[in-house]
C-alpha atoms as a PDB file:
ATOM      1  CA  UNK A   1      15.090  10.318  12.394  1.00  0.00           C
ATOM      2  CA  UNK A   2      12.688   8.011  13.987  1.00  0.00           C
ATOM      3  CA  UNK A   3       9.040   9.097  14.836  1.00  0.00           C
ATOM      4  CA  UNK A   4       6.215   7.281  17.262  1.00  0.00           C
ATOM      5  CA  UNK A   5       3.065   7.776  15.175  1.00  0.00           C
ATOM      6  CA  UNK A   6       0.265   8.948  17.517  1.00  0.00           C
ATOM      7  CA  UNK A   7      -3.182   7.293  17.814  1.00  0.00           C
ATOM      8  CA  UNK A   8      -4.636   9.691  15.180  1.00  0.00           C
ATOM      9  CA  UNK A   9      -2.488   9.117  12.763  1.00  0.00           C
ATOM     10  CA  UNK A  10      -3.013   5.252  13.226  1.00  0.00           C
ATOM     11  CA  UNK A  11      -6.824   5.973  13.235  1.00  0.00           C
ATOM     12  CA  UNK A  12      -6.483   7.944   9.712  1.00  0.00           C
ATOM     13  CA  UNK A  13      -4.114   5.579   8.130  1.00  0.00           C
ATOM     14  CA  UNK A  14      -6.697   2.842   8.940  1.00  0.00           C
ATOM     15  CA  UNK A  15      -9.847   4.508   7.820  1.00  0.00           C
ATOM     16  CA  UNK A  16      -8.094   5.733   4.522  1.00  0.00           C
ATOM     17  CA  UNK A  17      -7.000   2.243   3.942  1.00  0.00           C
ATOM     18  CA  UNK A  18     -10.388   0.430   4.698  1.00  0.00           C
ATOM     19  CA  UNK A  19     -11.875   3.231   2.465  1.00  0.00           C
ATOM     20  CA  UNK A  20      -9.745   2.152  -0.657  1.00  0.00           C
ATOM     21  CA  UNK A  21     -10.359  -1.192   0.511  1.00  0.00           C
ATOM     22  CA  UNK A  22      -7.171  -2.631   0.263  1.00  0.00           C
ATOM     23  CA  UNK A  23      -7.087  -6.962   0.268  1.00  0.00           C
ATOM     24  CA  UNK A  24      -4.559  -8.983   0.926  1.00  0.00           C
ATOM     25  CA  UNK A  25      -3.590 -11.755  -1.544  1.00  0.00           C
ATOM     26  CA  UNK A  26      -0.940 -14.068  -1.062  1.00  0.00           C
ATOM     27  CA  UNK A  27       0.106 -15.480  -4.538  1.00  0.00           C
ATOM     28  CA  UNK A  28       2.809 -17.828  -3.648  1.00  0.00           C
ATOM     29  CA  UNK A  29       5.193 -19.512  -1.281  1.00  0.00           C
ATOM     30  CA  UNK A  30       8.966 -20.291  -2.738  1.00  0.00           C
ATOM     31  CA  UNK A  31      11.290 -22.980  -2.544  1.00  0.00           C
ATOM     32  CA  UNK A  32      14.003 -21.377  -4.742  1.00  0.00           C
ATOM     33  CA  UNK A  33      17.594 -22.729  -5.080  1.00  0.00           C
ATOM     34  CA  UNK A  34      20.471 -21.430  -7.346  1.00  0.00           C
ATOM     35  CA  UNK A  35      20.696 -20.855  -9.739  1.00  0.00           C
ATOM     36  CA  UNK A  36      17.527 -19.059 -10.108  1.00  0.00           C
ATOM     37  CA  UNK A  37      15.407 -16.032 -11.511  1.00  0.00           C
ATOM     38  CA  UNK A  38      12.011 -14.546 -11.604  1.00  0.00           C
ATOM     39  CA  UNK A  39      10.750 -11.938 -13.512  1.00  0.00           C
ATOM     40  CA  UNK A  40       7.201 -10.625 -11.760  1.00  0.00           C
ATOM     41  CA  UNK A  41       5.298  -8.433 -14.671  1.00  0.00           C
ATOM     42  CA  UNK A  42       3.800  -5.102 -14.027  1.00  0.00           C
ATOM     43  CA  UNK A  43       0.052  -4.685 -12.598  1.00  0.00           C
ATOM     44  CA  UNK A  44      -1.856  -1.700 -12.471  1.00  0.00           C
ATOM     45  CA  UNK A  45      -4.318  -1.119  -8.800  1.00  0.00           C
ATOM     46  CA  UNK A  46      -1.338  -3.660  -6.831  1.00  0.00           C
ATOM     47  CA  UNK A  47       1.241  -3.326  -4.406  1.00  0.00           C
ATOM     48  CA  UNK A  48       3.303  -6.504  -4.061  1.00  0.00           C
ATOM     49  CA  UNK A  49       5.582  -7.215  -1.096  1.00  0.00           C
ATOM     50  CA  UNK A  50       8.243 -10.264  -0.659  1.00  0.00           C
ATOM     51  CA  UNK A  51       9.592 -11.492   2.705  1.00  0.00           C
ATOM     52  CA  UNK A  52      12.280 -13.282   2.998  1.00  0.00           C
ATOM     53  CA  UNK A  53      11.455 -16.024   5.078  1.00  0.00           C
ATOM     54  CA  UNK A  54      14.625 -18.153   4.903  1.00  0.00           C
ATOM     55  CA  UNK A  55      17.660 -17.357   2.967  1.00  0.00           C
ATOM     56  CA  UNK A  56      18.251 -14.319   1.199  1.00  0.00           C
ATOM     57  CA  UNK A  57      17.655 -12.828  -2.645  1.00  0.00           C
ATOM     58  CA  UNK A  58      18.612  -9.814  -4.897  1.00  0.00           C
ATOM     59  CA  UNK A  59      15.576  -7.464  -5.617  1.00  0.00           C
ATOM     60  CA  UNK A  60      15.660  -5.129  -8.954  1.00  0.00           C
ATOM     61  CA  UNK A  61      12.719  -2.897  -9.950  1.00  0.00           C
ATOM     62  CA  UNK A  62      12.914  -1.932 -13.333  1.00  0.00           C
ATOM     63  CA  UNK A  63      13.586   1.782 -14.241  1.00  0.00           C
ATOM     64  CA  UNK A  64      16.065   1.898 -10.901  1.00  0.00           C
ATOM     65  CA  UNK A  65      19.438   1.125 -10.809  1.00  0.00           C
ATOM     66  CA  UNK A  66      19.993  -0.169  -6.960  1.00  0.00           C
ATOM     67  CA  UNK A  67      19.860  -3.371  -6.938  1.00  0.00           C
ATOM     68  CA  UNK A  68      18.526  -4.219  -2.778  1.00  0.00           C
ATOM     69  CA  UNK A  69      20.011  -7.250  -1.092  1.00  0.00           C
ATOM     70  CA  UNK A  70      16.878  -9.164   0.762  1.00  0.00           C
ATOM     71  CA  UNK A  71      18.114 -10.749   3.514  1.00  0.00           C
ATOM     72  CA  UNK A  72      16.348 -13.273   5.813  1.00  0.00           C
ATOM     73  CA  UNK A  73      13.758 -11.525   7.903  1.00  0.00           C
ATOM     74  CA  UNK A  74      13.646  -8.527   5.543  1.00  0.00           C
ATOM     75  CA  UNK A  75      10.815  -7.273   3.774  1.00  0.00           C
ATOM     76  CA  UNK A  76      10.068  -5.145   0.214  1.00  0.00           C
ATOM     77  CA  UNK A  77       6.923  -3.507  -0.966  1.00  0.00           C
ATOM     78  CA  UNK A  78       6.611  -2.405  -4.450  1.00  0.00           C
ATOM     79  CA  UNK A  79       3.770  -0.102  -3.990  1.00  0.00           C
ATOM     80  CA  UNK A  80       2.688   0.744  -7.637  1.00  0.00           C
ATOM     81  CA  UNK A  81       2.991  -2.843  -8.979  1.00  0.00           C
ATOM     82  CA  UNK A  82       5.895  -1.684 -11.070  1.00  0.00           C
ATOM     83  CA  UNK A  83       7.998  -5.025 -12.627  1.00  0.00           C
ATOM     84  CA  UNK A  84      10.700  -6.253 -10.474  1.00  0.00           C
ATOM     85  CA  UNK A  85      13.111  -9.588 -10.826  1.00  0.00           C
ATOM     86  CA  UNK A  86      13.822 -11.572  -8.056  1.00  0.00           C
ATOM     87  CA  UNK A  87      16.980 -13.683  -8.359  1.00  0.00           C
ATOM     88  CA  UNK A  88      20.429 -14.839  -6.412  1.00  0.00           C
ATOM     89  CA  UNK A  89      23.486 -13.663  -6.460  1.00  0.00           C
ATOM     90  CA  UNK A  90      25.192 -15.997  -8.818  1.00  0.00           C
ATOM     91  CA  UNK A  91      21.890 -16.194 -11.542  1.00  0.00           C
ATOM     92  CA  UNK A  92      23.247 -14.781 -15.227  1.00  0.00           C
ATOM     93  CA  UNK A  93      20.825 -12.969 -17.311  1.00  0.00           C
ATOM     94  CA  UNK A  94      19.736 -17.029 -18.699  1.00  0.00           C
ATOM     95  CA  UNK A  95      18.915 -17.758 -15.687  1.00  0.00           C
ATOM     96  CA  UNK A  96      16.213 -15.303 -15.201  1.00  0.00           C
ATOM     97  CA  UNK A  97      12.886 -16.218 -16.262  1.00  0.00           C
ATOM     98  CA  UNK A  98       9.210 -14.618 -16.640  1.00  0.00           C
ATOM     99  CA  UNK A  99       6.673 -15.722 -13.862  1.00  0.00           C
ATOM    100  CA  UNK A 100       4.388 -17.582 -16.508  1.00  0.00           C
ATOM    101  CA  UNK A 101       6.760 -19.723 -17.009  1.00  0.00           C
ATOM    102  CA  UNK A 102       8.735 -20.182 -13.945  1.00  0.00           C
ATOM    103  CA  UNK A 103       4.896 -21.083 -13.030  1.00  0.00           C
ATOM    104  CA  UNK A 104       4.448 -23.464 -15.892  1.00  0.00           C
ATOM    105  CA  UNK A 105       7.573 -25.332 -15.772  1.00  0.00           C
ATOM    106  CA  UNK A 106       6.913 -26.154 -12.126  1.00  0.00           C
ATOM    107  CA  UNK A 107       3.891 -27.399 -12.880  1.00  0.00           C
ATOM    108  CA  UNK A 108       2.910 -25.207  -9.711  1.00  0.00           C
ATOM    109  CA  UNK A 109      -0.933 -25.206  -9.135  1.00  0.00           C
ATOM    110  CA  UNK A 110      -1.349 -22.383  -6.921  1.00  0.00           C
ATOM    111  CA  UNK A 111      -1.505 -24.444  -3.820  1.00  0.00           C
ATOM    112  CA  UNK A 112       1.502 -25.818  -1.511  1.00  0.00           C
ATOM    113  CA  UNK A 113       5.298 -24.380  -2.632  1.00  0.00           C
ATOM    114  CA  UNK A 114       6.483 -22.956  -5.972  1.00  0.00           C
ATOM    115  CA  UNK A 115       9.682 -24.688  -6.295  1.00  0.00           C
ATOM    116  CA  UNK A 116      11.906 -23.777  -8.892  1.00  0.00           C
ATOM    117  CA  UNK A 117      15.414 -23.206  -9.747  1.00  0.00           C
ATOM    118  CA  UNK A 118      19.107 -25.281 -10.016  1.00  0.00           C
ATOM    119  CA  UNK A 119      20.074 -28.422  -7.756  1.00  0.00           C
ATOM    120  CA  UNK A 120      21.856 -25.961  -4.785  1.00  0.00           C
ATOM    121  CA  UNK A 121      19.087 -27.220  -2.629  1.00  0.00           C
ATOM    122  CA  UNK A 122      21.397 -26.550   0.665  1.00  0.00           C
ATOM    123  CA  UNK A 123      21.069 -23.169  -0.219  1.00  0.00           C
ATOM    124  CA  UNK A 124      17.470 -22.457  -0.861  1.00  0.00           C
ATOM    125  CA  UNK A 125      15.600 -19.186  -0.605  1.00  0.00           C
ATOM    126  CA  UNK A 126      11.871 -19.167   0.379  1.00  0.00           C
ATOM    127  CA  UNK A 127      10.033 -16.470   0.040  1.00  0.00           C
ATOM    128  CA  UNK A 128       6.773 -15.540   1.063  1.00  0.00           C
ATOM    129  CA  UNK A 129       4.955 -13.104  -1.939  1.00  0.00           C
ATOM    130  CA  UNK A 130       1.790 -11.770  -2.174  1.00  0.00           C
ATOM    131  CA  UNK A 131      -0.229  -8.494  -3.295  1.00  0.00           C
ATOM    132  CA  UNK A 132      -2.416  -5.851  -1.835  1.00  0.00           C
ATOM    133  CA  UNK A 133      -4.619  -4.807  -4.208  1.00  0.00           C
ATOM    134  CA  UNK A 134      -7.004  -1.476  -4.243  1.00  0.00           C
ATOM    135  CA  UNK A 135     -10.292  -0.487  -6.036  1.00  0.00           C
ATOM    136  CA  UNK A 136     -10.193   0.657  -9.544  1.00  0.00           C
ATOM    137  CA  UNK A 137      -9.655   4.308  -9.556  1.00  0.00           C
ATOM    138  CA  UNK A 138      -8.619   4.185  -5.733  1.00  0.00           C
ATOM    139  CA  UNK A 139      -6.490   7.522  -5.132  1.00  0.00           C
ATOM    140  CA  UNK A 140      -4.951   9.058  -2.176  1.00  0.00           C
ATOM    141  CA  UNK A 141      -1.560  10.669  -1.923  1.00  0.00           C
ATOM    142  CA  UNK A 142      -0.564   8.017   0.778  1.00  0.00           C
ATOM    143  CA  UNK A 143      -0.389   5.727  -2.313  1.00  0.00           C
ATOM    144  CA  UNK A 144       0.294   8.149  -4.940  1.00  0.00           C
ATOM    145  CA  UNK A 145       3.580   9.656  -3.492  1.00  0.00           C
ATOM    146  CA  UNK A 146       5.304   6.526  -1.791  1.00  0.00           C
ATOM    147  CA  UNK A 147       8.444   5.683  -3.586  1.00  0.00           C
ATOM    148  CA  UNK A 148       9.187   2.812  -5.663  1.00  0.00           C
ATOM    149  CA  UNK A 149      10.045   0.500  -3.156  1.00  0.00           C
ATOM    150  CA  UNK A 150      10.614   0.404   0.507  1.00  0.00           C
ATOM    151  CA  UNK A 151      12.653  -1.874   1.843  1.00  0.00           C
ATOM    152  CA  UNK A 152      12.899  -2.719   5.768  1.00  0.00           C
ATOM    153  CA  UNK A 153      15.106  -4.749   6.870  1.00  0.00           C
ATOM    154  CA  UNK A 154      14.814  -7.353   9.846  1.00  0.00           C
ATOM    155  CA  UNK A 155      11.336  -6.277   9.732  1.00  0.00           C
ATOM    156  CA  UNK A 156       9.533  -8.634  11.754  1.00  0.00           C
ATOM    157  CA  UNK A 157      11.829  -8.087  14.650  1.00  0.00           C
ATOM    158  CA  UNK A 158      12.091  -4.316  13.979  1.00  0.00           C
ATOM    159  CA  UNK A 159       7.834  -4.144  14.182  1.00  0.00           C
ATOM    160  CA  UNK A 160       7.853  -6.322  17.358  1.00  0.00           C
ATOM    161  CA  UNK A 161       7.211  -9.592  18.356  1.00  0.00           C
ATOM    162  CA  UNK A 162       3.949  -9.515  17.724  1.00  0.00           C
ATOM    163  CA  UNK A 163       4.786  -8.994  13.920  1.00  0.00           C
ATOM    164  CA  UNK A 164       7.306 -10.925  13.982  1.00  0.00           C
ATOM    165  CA  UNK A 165       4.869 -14.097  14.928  1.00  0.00           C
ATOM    166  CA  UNK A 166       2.150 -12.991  12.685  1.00  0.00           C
ATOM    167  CA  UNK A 167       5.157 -13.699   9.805  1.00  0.00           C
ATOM    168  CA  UNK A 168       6.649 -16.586  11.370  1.00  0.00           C
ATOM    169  CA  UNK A 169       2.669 -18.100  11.327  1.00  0.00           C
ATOM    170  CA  UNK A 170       2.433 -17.125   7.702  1.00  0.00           C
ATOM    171  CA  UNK A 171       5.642 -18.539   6.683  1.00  0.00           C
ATOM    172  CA  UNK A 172       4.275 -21.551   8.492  1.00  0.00           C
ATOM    173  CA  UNK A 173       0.529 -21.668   7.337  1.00  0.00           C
ATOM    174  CA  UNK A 174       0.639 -20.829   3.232  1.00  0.00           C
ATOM    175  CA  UNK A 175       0.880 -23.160   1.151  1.00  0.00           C
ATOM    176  CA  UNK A 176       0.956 -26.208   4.018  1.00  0.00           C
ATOM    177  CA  UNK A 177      -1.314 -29.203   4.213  1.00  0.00           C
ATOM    178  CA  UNK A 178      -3.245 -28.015   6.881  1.00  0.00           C
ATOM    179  CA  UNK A 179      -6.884 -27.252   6.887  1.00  0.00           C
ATOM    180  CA  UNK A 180      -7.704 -23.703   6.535  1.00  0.00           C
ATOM    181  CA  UNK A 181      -3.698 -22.920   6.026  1.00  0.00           C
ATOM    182  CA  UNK A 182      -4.141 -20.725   3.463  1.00  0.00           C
ATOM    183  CA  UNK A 183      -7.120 -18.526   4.162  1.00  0.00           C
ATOM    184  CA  UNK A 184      -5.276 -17.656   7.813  1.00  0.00           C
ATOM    185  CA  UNK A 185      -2.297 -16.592   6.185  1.00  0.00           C
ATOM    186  CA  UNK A 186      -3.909 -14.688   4.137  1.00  0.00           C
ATOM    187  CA  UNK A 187      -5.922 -12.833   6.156  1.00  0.00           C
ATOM    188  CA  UNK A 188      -2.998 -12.680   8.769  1.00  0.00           C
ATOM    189  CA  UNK A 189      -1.485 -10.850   5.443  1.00  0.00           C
ATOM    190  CA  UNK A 190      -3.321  -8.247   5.592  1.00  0.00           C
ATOM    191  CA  UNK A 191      -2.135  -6.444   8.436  1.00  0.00           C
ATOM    192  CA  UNK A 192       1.148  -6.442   7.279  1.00  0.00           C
ATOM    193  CA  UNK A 193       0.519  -3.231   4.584  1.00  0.00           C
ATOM    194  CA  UNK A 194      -0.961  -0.886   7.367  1.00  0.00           C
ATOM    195  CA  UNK A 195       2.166  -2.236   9.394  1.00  0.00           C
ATOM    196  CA  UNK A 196       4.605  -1.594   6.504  1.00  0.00           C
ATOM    197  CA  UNK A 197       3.277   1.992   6.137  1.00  0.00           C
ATOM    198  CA  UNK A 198       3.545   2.324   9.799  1.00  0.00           C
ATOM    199  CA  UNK A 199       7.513   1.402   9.903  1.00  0.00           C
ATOM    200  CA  UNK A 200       8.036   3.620   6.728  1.00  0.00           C
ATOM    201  CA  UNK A 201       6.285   6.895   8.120  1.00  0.00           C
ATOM    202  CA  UNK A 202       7.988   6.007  11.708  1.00  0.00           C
ATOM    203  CA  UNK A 203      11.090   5.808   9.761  1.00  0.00           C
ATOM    204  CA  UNK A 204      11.312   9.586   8.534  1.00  0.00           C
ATOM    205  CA  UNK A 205      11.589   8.767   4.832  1.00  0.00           C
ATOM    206  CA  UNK A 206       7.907   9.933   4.592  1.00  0.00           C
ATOM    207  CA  UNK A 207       9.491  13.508   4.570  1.00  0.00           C
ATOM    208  CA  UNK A 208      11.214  12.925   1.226  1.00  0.00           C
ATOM    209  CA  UNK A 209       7.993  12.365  -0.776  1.00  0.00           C
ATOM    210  CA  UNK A 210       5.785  15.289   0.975  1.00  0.00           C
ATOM    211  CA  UNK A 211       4.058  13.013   3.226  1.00  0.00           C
ATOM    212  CA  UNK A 212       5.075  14.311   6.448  1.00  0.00           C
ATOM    213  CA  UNK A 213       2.067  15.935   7.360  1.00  0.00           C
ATOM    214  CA  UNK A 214       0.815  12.570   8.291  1.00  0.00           C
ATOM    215  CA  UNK A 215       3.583  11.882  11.254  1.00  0.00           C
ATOM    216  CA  UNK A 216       2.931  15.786  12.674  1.00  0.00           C
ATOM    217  CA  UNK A 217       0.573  15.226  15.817  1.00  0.00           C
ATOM    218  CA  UNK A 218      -0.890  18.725  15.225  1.00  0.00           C
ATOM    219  CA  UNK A 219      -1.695  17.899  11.403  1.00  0.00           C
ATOM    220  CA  UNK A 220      -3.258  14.353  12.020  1.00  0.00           C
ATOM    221  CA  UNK A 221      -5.338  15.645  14.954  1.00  0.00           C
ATOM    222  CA  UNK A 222      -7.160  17.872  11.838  1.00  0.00           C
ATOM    223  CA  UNK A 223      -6.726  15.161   9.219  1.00  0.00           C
ATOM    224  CA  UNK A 224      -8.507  12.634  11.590  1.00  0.00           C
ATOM    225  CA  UNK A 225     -11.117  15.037  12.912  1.00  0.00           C
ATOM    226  CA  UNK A 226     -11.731  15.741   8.734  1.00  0.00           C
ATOM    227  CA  UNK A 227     -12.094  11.614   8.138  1.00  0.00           C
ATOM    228  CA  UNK A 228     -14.457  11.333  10.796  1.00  0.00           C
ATOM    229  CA  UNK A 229     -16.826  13.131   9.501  1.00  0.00           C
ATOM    230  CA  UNK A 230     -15.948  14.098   5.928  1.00  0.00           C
ATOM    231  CA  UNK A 231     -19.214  15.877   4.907  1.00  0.00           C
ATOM    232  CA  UNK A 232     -19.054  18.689   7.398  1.00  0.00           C
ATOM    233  CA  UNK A 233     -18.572  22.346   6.612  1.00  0.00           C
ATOM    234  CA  UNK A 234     -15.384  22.288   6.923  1.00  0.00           C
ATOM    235  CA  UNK A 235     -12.937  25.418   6.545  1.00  0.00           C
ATOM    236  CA  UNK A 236      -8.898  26.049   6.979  1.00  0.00           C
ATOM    237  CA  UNK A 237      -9.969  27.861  10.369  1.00  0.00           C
ATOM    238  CA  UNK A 238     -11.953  25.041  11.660  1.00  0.00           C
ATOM    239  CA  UNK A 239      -9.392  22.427  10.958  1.00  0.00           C
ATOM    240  CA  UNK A 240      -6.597  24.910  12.405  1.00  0.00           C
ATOM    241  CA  UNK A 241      -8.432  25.045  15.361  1.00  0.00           C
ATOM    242  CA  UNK A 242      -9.039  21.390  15.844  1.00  0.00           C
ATOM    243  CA  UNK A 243      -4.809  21.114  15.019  1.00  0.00           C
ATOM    244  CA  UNK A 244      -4.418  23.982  18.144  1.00  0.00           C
ATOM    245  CA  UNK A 245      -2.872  26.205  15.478  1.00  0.00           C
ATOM    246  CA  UNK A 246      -3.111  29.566  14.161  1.00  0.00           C
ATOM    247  CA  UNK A 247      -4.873  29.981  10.339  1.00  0.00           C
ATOM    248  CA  UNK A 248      -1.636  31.256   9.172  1.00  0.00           C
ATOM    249  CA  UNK A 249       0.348  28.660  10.524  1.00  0.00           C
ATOM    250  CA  UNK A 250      -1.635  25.778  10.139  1.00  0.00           C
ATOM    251  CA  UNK A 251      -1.748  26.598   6.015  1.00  0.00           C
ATOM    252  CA  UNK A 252       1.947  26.757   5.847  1.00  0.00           C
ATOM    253  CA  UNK A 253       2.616  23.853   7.908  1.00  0.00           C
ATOM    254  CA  UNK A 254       0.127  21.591   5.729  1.00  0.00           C
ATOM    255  CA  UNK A 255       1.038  22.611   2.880  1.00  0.00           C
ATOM    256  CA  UNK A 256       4.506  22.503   3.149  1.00  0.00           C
ATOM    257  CA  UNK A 257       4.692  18.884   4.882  1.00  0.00           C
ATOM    258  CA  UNK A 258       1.975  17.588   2.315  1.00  0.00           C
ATOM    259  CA  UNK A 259       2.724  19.538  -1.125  1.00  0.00           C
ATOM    260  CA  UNK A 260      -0.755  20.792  -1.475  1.00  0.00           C
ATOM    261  CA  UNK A 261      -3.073  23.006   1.023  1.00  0.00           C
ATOM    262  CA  UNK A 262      -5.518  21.870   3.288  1.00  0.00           C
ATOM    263  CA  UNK A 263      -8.220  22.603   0.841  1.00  0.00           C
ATOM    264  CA  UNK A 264      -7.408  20.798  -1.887  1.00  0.00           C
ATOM    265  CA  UNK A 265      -6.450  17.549   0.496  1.00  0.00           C
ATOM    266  CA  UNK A 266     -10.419  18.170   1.282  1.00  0.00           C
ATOM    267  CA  UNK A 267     -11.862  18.219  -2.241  1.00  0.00           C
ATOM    268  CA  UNK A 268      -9.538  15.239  -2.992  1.00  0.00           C
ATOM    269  CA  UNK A 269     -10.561  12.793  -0.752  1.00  0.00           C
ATOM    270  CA  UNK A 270     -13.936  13.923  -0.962  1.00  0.00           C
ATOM    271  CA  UNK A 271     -13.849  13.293  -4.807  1.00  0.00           C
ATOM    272  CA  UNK A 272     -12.700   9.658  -4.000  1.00  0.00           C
ATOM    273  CA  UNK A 273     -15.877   9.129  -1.344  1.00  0.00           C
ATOM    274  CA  UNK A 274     -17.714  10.150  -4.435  1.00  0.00           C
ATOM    275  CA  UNK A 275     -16.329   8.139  -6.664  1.00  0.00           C
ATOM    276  CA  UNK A 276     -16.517   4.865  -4.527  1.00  0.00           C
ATOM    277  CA  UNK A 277     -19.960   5.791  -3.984  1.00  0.00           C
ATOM    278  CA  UNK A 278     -21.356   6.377  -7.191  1.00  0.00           C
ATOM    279  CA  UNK A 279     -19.862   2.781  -8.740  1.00  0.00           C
ATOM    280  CA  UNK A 280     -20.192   0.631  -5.750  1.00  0.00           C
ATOM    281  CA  UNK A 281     -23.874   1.890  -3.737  1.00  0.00           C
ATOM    282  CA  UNK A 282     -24.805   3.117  -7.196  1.00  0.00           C
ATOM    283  CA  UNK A 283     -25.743   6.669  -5.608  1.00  0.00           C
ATOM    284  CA  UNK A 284     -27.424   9.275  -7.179  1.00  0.00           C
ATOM    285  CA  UNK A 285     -25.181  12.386  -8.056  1.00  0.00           C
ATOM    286  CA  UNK A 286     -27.273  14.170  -5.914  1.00  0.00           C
ATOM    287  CA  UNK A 287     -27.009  11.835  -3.221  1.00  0.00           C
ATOM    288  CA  UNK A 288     -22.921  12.154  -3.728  1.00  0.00           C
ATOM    289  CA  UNK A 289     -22.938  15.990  -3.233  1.00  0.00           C
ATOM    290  CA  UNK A 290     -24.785  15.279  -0.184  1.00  0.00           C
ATOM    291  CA  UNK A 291     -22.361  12.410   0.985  1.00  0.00           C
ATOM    292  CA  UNK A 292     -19.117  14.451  -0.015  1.00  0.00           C
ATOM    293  CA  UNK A 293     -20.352  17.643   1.715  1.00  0.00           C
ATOM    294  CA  UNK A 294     -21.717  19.555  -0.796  1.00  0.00           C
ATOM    295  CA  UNK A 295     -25.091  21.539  -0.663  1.00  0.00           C
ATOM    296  CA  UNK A 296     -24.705  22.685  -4.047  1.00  0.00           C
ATOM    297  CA  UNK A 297     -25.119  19.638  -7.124  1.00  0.00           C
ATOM    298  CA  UNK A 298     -23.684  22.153  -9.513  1.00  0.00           C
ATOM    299  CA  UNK A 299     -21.181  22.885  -7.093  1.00  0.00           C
ATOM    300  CA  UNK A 300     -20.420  19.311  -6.577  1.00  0.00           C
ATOM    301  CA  UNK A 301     -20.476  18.628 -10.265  1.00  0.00           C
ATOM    302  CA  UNK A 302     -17.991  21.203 -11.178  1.00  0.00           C
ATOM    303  CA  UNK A 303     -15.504  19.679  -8.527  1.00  0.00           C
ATOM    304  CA  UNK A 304     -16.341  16.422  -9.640  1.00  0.00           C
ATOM    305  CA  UNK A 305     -14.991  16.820 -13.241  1.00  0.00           C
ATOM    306  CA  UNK A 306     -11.860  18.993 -12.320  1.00  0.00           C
ATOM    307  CA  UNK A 307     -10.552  16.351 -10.370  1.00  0.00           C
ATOM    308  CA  UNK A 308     -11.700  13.253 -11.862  1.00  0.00           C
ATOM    309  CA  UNK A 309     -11.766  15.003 -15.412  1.00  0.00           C
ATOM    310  CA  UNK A 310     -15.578  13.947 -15.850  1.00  0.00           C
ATOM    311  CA  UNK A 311     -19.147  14.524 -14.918  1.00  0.00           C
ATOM    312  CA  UNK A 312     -20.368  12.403 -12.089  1.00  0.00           C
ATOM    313  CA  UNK A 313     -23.187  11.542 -14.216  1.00  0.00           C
ATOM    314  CA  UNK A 314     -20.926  10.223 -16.690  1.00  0.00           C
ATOM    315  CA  UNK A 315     -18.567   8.747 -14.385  1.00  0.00           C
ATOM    316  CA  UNK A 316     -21.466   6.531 -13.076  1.00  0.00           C
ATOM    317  CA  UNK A 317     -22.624   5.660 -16.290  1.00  0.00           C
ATOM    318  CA  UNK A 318     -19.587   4.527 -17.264  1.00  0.00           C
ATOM    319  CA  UNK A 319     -18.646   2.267 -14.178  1.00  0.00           C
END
């Protein structure tokens, strides 16, 4: 089932995704030909993604058995930076080799094309990789709960044309010889998590992994009006009322699209404010109770170490 996000779900996907301030990295541009391999290692705070620019490639991430068929103009994100292998369809198990070394065999620099692989050159993949990567200690349940992988296929023509030329300019500009190539594809990068989200809560499969809540008009209208202004006093009757909902029903509904209740969404993501705030602005925990909208800094303190399973104090001390 396909779903139109609304323009507050948009507006709270982008303001939870600025808040874990998720970058865009692009770590290479491929010019693989058969037979050929690549084994990317595990990394913790990282979601990579491969696009298959030209050509087409076999995707396995460890622990699962499906092994996805990338086809030219398909996309994958790994969102928890699990390892994966890349390879085509007639590599052997010799064939496959660690990124270190695909890296240092190619004598690859980090800047133009990692070529690698056997002398099929007529058939050469090229991929375009890269990684998002998130704060230390970054949580939300948009990240926490997304499955291993999501693949989309024809993406860029699937996400419109405008996508579809933001990838085509990428493919062009990373890892070419023109000035200032690489910074615009990278930045250009970017934009391409927020749109990958987009495409997988549009697609319905958010409902399989209790994220639903965040396609439901009537939830995001309360989950927005919350992000705006995070400190408030809020309560399940005030956010019902903002969703145009009943107490009763607004409860049920959240918590059975999202897994949790309204309530404990709220102390999460006001825990992470806190956290953010305390390491990076160097707040004072008093300050943070303030911030996260607590009156109480014994209040706030006991909230604090439930969820992050330490005192803010320490917390700060420690970061």
């Amino acid at each position: 089932m396909k779903y139109m996000l609304s323009d507050d779900m948009l507006d709270l996907l982008s303001d939870i995704l600025l808040h874990l301030s998720v970058k865009g990295t692009l770590y290479f541009r491929t010019s693989f030909s058969p037979p050929w391999g690549v084994e990317i290692p595990a990394y913790e705070n990282v979601a990579r993604f491969h696009f298959a620019h030209r050509g087409d490639c076999l995707v396995k991430v460890e622990g699962h058995d499906e092994v996805l068929t990338l086809r030219q103009g398909d996309i994958v994100l790994i969102p928890h930076g699990a390892k994966h292998r890349l390879y085509c369809t007639i590599s052997t198990e010799s064939d496959i080799h660690p990124l270190d070394q695909v890296i240092s065999e190619s004598g690859y620099t980090g800047e133009g094309v990692l070529v690698h692989g056997g002398p099929m050159i007529e058939l050469e993949t090229q991929l375009i990789c890269g990684h998002f990567s998130f704060e230390p200690g970054s949580q939300h349940m948009i990240l926490d709960r997304l499955p291993p992988y999501i693949h989309i296929e024809n993406y860029g023509e699937a996400s419109g044309n405008w996508l579809d030329a933001t990838l085509r300019v990428i493919g062009t500009e990373a890892g070419g010889l023109k000035m200032g190539g690489d910074l615009i594809a990278l930045k250009m990068s970017e934009v391409i998590f927020t749109q990958m989200l987009r495409s997988f809560f549009e697609s319905g499969e958010a409902s399989h992994v209790g994220l639903s809540g965040f396609a439901d008009a009537k939830l995001a209208r309360a989950l927005t009006a919350f992000h705006q202004e995070p400190a408030k006093e809020w309560s399940v009757e005030k956010l019902a009322r903002v969703a145009g909902l009943s107490r009763t029903g607004f409860a049920l509904r959240f918590s059975e699209k999202m897994g949790i209740t309204p309530m404990q969404y709220l102390t999460s993501w006001r825990m992470q404010i806190a956290r953010k705030s305390l390491i990076a602005d160097q707040i004072t925990v008093v300050e943070a109770a303030a911030l996260s909208g607590y009156a109480s800094e014994s209040a706030f303190s006991r909230a604090f170490k439930k969820e992050v399973g330490q005192s803010p104090a320490a917390y700060r001390l420690a970061g």
